[in-house]
PDB file of N, CA and C in Angstrom:
ATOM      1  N   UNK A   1     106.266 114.273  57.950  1.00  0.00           N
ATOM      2  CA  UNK A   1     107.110 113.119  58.212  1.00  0.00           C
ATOM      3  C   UNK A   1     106.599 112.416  59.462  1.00  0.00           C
ATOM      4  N   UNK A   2     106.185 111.031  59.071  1.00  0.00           N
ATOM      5  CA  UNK A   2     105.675 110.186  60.292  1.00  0.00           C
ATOM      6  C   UNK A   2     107.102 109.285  61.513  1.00  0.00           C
ATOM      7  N   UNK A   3     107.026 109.849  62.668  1.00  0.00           N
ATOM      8  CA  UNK A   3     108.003 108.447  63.336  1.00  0.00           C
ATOM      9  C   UNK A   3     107.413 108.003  63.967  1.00  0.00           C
ATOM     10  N   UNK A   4     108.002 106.479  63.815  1.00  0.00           N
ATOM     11  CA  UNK A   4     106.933 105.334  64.996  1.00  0.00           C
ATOM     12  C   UNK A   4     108.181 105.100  65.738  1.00  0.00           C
ATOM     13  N   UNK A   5     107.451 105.104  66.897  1.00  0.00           N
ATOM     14  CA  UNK A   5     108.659 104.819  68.370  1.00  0.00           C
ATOM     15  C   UNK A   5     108.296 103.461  68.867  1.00  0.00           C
ATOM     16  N   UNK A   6     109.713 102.355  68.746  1.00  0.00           N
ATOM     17  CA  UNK A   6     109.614 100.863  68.969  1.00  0.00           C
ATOM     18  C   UNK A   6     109.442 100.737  70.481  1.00  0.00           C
ATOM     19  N   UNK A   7     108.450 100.337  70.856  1.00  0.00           N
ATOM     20  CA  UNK A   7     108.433  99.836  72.412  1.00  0.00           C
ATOM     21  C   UNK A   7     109.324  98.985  72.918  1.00  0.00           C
ATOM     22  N   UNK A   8     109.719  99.241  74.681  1.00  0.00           N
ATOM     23  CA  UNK A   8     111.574  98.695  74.244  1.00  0.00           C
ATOM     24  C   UNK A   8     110.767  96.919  75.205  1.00  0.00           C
ATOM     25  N   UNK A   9     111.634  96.297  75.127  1.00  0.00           N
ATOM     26  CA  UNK A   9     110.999  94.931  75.934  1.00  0.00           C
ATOM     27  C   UNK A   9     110.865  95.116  77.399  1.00  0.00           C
ATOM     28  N   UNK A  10     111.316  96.130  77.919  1.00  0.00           N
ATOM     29  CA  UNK A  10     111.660  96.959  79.348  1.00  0.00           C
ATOM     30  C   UNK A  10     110.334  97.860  79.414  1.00  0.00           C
ATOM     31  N   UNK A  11     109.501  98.270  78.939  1.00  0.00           N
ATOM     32  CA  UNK A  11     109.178  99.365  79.237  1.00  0.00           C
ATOM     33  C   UNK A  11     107.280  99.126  79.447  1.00  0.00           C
ATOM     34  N   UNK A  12     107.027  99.305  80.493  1.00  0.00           N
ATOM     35  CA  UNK A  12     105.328  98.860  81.057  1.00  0.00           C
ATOM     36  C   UNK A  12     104.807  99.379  79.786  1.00  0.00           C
ATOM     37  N   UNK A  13     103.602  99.042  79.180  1.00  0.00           N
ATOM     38  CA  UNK A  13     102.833  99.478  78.525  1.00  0.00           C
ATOM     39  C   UNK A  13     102.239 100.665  78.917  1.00  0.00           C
ATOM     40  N   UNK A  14     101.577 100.681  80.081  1.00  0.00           N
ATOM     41  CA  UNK A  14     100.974 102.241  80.929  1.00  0.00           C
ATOM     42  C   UNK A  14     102.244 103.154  80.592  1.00  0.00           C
ATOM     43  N   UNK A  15     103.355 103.023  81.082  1.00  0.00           N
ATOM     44  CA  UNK A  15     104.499 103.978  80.475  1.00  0.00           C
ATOM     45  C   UNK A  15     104.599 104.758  79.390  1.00  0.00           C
ATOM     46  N   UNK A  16     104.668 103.729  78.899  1.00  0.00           N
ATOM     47  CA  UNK A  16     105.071 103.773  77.141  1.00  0.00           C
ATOM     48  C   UNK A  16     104.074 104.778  76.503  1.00  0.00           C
ATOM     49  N   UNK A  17     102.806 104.638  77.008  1.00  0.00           N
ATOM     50  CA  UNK A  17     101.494 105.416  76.725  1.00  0.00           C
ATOM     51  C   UNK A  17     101.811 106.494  76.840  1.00  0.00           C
ATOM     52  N   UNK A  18     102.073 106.682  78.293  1.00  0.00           N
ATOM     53  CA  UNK A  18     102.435 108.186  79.103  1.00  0.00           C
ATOM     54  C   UNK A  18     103.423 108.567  78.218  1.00  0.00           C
ATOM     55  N   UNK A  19     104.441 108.069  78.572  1.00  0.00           N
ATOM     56  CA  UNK A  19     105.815 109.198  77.036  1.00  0.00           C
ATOM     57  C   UNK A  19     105.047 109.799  76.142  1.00  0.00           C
ATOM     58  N   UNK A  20     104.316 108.718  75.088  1.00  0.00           N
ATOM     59  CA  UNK A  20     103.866 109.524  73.957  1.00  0.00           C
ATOM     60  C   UNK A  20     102.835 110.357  73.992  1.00  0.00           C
ATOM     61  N   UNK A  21     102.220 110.482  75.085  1.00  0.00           N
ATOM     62  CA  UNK A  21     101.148 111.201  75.613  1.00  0.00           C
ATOM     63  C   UNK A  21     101.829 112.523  75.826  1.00  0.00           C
ATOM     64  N   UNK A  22     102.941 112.422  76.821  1.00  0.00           N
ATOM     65  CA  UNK A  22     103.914 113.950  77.286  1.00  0.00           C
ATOM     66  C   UNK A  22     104.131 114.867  75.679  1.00  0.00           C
ATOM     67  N   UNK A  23     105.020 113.462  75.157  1.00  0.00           N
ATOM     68  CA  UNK A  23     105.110 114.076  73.406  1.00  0.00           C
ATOM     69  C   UNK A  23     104.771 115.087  72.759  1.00  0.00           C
ATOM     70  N   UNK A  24     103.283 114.688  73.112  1.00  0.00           N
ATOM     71  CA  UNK A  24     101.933 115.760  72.131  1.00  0.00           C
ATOM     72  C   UNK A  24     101.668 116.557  73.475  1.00  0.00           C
ATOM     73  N   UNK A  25     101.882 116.758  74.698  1.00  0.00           N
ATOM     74  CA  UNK A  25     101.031 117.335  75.671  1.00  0.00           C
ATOM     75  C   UNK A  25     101.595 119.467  75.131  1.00  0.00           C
ATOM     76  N   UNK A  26     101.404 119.726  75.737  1.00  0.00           N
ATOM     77  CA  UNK A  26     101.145 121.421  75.409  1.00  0.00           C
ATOM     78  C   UNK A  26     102.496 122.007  76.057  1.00  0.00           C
ATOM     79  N   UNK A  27     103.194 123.114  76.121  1.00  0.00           N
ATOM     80  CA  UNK A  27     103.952 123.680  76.980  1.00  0.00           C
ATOM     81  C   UNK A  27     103.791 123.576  78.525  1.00  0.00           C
ATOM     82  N   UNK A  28     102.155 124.129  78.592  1.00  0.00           N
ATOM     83  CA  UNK A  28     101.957 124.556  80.224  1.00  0.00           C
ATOM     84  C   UNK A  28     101.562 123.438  80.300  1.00  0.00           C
ATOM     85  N   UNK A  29     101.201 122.128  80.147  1.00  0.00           N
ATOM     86  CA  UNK A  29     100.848 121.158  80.906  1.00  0.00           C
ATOM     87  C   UNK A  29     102.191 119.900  81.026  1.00  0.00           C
ATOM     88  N   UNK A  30     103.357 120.143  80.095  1.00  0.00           N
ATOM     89  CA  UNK A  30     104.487 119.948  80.653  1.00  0.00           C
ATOM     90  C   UNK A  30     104.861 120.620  81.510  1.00  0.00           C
ATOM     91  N   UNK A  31     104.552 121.876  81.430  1.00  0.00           N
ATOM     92  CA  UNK A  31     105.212 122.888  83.287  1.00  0.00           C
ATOM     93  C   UNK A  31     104.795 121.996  84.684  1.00  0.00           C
ATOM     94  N   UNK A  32     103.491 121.765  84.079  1.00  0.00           N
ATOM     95  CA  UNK A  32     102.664 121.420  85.738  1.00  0.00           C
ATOM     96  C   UNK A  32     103.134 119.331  86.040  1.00  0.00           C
ATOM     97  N   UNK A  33     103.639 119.215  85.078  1.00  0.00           N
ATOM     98  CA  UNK A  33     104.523 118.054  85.730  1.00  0.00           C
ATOM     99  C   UNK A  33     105.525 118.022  86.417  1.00  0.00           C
ATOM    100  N   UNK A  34     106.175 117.634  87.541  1.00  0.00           N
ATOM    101  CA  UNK A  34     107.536 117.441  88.405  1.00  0.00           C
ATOM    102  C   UNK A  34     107.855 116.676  88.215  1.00  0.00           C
ATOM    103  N   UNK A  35     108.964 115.895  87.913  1.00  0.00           N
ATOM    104  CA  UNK A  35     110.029 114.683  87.876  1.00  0.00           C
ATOM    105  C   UNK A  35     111.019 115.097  88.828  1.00  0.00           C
ATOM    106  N   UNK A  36     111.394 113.920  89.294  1.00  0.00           N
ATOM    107  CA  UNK A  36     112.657 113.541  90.396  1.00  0.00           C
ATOM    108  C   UNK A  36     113.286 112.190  89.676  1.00  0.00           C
ATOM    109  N   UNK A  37     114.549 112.097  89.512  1.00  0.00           N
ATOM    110  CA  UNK A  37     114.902 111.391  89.192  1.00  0.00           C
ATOM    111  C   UNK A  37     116.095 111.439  89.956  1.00  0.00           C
ATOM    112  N   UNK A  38     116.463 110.376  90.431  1.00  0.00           N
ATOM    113  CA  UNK A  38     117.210 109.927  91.705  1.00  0.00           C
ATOM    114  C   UNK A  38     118.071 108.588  91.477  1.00  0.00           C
ATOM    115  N   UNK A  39     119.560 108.809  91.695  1.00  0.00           N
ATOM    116  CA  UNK A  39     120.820 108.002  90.924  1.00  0.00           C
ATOM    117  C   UNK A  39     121.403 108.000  90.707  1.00  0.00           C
ATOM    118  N   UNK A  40     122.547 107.498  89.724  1.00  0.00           N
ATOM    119  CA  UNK A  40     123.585 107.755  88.999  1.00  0.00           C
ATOM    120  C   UNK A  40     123.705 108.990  88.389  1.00  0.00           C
ATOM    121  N   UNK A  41     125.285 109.146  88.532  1.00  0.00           N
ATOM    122  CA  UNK A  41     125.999 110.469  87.649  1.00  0.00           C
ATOM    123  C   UNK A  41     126.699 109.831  87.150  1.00  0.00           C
ATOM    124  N   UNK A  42     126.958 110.041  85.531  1.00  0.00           N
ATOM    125  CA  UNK A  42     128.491 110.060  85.478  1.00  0.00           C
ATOM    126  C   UNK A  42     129.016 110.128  83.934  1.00  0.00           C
ATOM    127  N   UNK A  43     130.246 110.131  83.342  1.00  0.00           N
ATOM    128  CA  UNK A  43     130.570 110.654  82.588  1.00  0.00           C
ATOM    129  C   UNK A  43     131.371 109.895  81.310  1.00  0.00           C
ATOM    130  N   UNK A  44     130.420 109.920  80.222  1.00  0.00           N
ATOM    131  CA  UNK A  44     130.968 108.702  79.240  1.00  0.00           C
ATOM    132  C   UNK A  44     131.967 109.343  78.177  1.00  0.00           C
ATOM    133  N   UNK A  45     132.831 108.353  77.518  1.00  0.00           N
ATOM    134  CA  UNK A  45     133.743 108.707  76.654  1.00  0.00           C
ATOM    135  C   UNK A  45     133.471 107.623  75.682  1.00  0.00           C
ATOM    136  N   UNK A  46     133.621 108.341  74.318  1.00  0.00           N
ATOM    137  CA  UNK A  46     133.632 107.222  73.551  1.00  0.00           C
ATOM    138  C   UNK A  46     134.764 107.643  72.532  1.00  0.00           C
ATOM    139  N   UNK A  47     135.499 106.375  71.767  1.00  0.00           N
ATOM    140  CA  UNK A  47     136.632 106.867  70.927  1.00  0.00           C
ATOM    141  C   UNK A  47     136.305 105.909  69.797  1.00  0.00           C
ATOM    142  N   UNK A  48     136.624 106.570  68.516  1.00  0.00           N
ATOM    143  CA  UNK A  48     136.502 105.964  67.481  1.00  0.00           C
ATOM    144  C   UNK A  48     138.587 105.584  67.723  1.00  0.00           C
ATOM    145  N   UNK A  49     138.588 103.962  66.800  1.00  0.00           N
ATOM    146  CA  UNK A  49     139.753 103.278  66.220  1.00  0.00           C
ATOM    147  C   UNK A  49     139.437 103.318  64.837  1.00  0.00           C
ATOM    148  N   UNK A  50     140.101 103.136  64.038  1.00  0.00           N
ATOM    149  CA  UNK A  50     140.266 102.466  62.713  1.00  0.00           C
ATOM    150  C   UNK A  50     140.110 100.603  62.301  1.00  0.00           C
ATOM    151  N   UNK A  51     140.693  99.847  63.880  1.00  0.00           N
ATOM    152  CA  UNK A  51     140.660  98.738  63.657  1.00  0.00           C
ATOM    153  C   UNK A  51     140.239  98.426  65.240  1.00  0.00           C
ATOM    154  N   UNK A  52     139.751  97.174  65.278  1.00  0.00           N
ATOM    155  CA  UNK A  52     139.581  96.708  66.680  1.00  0.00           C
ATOM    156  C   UNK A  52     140.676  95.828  67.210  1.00  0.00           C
ATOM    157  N   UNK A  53     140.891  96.338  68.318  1.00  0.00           N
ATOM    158  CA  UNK A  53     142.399  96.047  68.703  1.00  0.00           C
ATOM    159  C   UNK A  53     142.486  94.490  69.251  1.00  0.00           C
ATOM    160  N   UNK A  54     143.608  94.184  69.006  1.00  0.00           N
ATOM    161  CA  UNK A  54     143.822  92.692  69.332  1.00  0.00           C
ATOM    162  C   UNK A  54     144.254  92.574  70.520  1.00  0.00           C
ATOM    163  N   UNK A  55     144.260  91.448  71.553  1.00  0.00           N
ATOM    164  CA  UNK A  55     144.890  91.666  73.121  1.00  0.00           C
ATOM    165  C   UNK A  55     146.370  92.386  73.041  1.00  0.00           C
ATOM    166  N   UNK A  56     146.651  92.945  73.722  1.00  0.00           N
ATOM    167  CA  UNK A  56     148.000  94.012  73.993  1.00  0.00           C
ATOM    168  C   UNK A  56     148.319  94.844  72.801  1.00  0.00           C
ATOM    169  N   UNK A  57     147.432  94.995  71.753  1.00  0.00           N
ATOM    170  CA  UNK A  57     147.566  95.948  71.016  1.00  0.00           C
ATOM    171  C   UNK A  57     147.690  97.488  71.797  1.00  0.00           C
ATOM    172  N   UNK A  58     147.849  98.636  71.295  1.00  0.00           N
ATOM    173  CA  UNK A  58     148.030  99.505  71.901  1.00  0.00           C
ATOM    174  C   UNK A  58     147.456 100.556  70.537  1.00  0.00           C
ATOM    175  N   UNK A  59     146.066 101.173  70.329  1.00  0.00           N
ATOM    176  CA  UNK A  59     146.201 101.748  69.395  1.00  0.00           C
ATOM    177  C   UNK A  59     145.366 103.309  69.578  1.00  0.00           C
ATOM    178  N   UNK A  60     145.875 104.195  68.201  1.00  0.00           N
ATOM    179  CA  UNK A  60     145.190 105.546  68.553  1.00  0.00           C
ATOM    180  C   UNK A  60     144.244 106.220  68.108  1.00  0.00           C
ATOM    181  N   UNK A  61     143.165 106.830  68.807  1.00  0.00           N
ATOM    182  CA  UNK A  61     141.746 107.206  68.553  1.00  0.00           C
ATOM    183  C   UNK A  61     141.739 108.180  67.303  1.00  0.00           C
ATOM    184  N   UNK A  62     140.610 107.908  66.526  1.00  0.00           N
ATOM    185  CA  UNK A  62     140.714 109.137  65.378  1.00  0.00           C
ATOM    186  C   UNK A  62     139.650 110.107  65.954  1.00  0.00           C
ATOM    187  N   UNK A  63     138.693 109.829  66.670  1.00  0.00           N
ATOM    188  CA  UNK A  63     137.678 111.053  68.126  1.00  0.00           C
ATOM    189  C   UNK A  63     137.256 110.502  68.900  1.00  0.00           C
ATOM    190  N   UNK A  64     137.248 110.829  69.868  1.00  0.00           N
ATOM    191  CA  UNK A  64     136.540 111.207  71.104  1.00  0.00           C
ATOM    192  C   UNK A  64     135.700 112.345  71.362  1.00  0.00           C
ATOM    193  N   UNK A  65     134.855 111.572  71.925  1.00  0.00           N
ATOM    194  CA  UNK A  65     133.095 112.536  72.168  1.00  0.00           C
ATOM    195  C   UNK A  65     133.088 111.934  73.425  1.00  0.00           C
ATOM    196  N   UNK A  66     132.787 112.726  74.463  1.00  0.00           N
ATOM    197  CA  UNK A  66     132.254 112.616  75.816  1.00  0.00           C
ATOM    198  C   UNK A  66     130.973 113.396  75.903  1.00  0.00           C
ATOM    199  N   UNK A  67     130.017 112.764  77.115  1.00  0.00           N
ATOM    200  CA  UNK A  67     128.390 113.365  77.212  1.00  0.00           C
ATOM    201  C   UNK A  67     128.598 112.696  78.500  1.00  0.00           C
ATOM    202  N   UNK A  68     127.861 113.553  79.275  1.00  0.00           N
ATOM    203  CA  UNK A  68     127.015 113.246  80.762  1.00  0.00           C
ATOM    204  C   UNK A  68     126.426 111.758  80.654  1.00  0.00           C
ATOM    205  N   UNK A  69     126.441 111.135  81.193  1.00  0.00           N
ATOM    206  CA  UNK A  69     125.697 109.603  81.434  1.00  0.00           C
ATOM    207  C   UNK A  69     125.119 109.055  82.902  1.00  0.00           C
ATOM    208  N   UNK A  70     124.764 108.010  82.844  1.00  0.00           N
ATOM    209  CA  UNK A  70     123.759 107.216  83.744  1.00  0.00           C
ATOM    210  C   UNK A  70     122.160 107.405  83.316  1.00  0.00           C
ATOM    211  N   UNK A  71     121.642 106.369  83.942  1.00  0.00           N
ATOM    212  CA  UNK A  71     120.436 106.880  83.788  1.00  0.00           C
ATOM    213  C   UNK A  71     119.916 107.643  84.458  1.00  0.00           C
ATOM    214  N   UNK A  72     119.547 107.666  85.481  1.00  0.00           N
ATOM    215  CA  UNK A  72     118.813 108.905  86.258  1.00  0.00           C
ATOM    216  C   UNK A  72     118.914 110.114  85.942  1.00  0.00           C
ATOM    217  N   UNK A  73     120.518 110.713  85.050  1.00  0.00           N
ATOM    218  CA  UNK A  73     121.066 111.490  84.950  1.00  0.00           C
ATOM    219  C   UNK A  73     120.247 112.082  83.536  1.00  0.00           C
ATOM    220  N   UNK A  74     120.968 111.327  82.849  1.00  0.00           N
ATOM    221  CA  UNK A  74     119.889 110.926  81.186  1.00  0.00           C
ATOM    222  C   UNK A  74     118.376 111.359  81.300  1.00  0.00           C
ATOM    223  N   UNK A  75     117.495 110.805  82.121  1.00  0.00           N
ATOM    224  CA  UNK A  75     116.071 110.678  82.071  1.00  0.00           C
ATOM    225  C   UNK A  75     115.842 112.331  82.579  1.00  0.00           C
ATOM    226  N   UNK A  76     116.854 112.901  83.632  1.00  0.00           N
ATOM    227  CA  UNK A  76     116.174 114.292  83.831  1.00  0.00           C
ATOM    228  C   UNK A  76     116.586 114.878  82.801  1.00  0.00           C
ATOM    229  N   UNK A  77     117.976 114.680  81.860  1.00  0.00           N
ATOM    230  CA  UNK A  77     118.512 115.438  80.932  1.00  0.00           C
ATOM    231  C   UNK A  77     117.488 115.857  79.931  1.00  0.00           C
ATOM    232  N   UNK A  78     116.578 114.705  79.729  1.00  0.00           N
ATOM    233  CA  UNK A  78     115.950 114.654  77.964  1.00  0.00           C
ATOM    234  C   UNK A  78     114.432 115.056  78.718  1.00  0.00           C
ATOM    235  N   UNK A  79     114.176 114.764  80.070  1.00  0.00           N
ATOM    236  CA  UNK A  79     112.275 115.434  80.179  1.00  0.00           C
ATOM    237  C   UNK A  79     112.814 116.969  80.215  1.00  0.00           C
ATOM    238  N   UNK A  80     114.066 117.246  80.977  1.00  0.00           N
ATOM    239  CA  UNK A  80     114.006 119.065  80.764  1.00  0.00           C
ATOM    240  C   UNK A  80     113.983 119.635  79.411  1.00  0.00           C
ATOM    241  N   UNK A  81     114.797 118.897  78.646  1.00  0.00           N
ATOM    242  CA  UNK A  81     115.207 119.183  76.788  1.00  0.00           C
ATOM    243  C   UNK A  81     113.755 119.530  76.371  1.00  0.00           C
ATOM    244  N   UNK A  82     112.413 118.370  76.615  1.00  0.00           N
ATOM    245  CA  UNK A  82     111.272 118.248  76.431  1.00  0.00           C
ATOM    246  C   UNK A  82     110.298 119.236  77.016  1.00  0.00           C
ATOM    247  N   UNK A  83     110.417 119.800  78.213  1.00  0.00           N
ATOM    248  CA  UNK A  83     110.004 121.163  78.611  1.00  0.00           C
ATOM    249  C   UNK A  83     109.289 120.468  79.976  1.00  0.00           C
ATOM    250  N   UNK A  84     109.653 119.438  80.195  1.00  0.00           N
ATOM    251  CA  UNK A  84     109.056 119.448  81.695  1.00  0.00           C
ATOM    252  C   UNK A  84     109.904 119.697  82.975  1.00  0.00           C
ATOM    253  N   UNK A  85     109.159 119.951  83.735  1.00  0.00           N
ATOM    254  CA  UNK A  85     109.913 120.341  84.817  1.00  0.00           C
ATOM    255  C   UNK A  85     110.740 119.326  86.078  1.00  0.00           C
ATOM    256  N   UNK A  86     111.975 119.209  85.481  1.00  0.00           N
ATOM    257  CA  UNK A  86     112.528 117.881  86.300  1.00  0.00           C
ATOM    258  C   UNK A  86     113.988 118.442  87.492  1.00  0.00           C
ATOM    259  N   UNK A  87     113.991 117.448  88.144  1.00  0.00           N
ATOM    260  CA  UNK A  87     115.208 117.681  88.955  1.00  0.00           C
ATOM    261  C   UNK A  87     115.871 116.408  88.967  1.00  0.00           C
ATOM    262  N   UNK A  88     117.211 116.576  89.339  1.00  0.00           N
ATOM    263  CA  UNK A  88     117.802 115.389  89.515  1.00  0.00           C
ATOM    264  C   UNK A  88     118.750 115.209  90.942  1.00  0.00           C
ATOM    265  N   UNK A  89     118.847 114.023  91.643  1.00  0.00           N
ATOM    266  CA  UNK A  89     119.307 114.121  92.419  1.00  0.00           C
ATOM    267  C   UNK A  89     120.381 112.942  92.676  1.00  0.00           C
ATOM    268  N   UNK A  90     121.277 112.848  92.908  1.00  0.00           N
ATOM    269  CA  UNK A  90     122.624 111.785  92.812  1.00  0.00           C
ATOM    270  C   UNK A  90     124.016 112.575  93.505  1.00  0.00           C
ATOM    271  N   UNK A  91     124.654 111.896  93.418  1.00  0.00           N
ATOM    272  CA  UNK A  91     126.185 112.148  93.895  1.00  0.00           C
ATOM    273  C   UNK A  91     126.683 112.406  91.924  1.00  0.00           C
ATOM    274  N   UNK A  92     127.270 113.540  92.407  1.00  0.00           N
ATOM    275  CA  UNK A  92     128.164 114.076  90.926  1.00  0.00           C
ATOM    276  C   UNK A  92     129.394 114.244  91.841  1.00  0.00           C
ATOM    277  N   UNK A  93     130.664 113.577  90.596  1.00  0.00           N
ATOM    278  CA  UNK A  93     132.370 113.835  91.245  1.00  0.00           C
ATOM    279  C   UNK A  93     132.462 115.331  91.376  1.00  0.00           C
ATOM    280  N   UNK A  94     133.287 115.934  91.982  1.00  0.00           N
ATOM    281  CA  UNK A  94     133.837 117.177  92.322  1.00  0.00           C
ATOM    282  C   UNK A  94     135.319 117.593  91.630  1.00  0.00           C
ATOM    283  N   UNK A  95     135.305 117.133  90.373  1.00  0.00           N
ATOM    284  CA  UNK A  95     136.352 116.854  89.308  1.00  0.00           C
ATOM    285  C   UNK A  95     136.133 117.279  87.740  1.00  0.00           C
ATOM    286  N   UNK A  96     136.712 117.123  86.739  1.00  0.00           N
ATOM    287  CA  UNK A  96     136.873 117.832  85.611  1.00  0.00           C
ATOM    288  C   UNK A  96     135.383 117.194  85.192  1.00  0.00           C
ATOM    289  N   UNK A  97     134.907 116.336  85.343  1.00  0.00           N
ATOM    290  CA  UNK A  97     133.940 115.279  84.596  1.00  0.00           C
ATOM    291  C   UNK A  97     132.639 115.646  85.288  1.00  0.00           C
ATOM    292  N   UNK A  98     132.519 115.605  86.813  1.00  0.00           N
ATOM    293  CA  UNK A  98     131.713 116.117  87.355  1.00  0.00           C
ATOM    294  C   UNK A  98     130.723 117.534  87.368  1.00  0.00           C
ATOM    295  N   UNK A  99     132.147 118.762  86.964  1.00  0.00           N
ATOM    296  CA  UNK A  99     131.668 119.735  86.404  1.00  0.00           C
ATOM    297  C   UNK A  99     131.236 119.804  84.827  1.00  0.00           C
ATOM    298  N   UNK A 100     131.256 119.287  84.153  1.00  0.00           N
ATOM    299  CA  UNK A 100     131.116 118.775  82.593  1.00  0.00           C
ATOM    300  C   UNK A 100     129.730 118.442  83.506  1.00  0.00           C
ATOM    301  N   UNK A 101     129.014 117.516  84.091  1.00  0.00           N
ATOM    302  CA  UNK A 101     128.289 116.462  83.990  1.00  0.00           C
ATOM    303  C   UNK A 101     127.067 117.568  84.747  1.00  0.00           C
ATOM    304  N   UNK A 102     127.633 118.694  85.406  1.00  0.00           N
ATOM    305  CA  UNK A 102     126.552 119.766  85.996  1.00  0.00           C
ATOM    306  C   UNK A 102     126.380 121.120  85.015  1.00  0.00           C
ATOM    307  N   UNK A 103     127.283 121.151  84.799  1.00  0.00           N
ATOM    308  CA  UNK A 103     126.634 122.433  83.209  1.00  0.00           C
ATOM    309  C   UNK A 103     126.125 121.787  82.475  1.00  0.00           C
ATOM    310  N   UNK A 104     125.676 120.440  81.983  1.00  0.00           N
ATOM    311  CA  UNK A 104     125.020 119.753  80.916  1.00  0.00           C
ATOM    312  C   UNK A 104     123.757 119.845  81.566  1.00  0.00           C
ATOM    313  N   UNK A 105     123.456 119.399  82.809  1.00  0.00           N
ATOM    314  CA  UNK A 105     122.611 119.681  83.581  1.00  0.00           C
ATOM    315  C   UNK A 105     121.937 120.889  83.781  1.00  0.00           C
ATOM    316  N   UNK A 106     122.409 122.064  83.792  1.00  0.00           N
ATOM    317  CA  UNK A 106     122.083 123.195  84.202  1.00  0.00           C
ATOM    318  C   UNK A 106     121.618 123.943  82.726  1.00  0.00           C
ATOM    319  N   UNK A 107     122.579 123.634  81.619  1.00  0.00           N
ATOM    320  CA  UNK A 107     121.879 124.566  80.669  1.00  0.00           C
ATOM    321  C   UNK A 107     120.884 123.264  80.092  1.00  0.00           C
ATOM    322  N   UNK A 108     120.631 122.280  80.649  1.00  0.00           N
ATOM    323  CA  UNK A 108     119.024 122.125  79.748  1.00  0.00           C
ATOM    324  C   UNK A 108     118.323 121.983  80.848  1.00  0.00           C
ATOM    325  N   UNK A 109     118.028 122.777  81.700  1.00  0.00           N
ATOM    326  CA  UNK A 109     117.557 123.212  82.597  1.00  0.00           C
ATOM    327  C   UNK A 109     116.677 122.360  83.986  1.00  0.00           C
ATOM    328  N   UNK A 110     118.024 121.548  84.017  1.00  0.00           N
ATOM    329  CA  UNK A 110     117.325 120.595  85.092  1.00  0.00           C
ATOM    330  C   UNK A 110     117.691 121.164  86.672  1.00  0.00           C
ATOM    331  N   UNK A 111     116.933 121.143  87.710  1.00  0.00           N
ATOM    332  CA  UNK A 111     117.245 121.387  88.644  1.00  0.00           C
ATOM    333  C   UNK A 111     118.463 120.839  90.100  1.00  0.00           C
TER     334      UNK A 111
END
């Protein structure tokens, strides 16, 4: 099974290279990379409706899914998933969301 990955209008060409380069790179030569990624924390919710609500409607979710968010947060999330060796560094809340947002962190093994 072939996937082609759309280059985003954001993203340098030299970049873009490098990702798909990491992609195919080996275990140990993802080890010997470091990432720092430095930024935002924080913590998204999303809820499914049935209908989209009209002004002062008031209506109730059929789910909710929450995940760790920001970017900085994101970018160390998915190079650790990938096997490189990343850390992240930001202000995380000291609250229900915050701890959610550091075990997501910790078991895909970002520093």
């Amino acid at each position: 099974m072939s996937r082609s990955v759309k280059k985003g209008p954001f993203i340098e060409k030299s970049l873009y290279k490098k990702v798909l380069e990491m992609n195919k790179a080996s275990a140990a030569d993802k080890k010997m990379i470091k990432t720092l990624s430095l930024g935002q924390a924080s913590y998204d919710i999303y809820v499914s409706v049935d209908e989209y609500p009209k002004e002062g409607d008031k209506l109730r979710f059929i789910n909710k899914i929450g995940c760790g968010g920001g970017t900085a947060c994101n970018v160390a999330y998915m190079l650790a998933k990938w096997g490189v060796s990343s850390t992240f560094a930001g202000v995380v809340g000291n609250d229900v969301y915050g701890t959610r947002v550091r075990k997501e962190l910790e078991t895909a093994g970002v520093d």
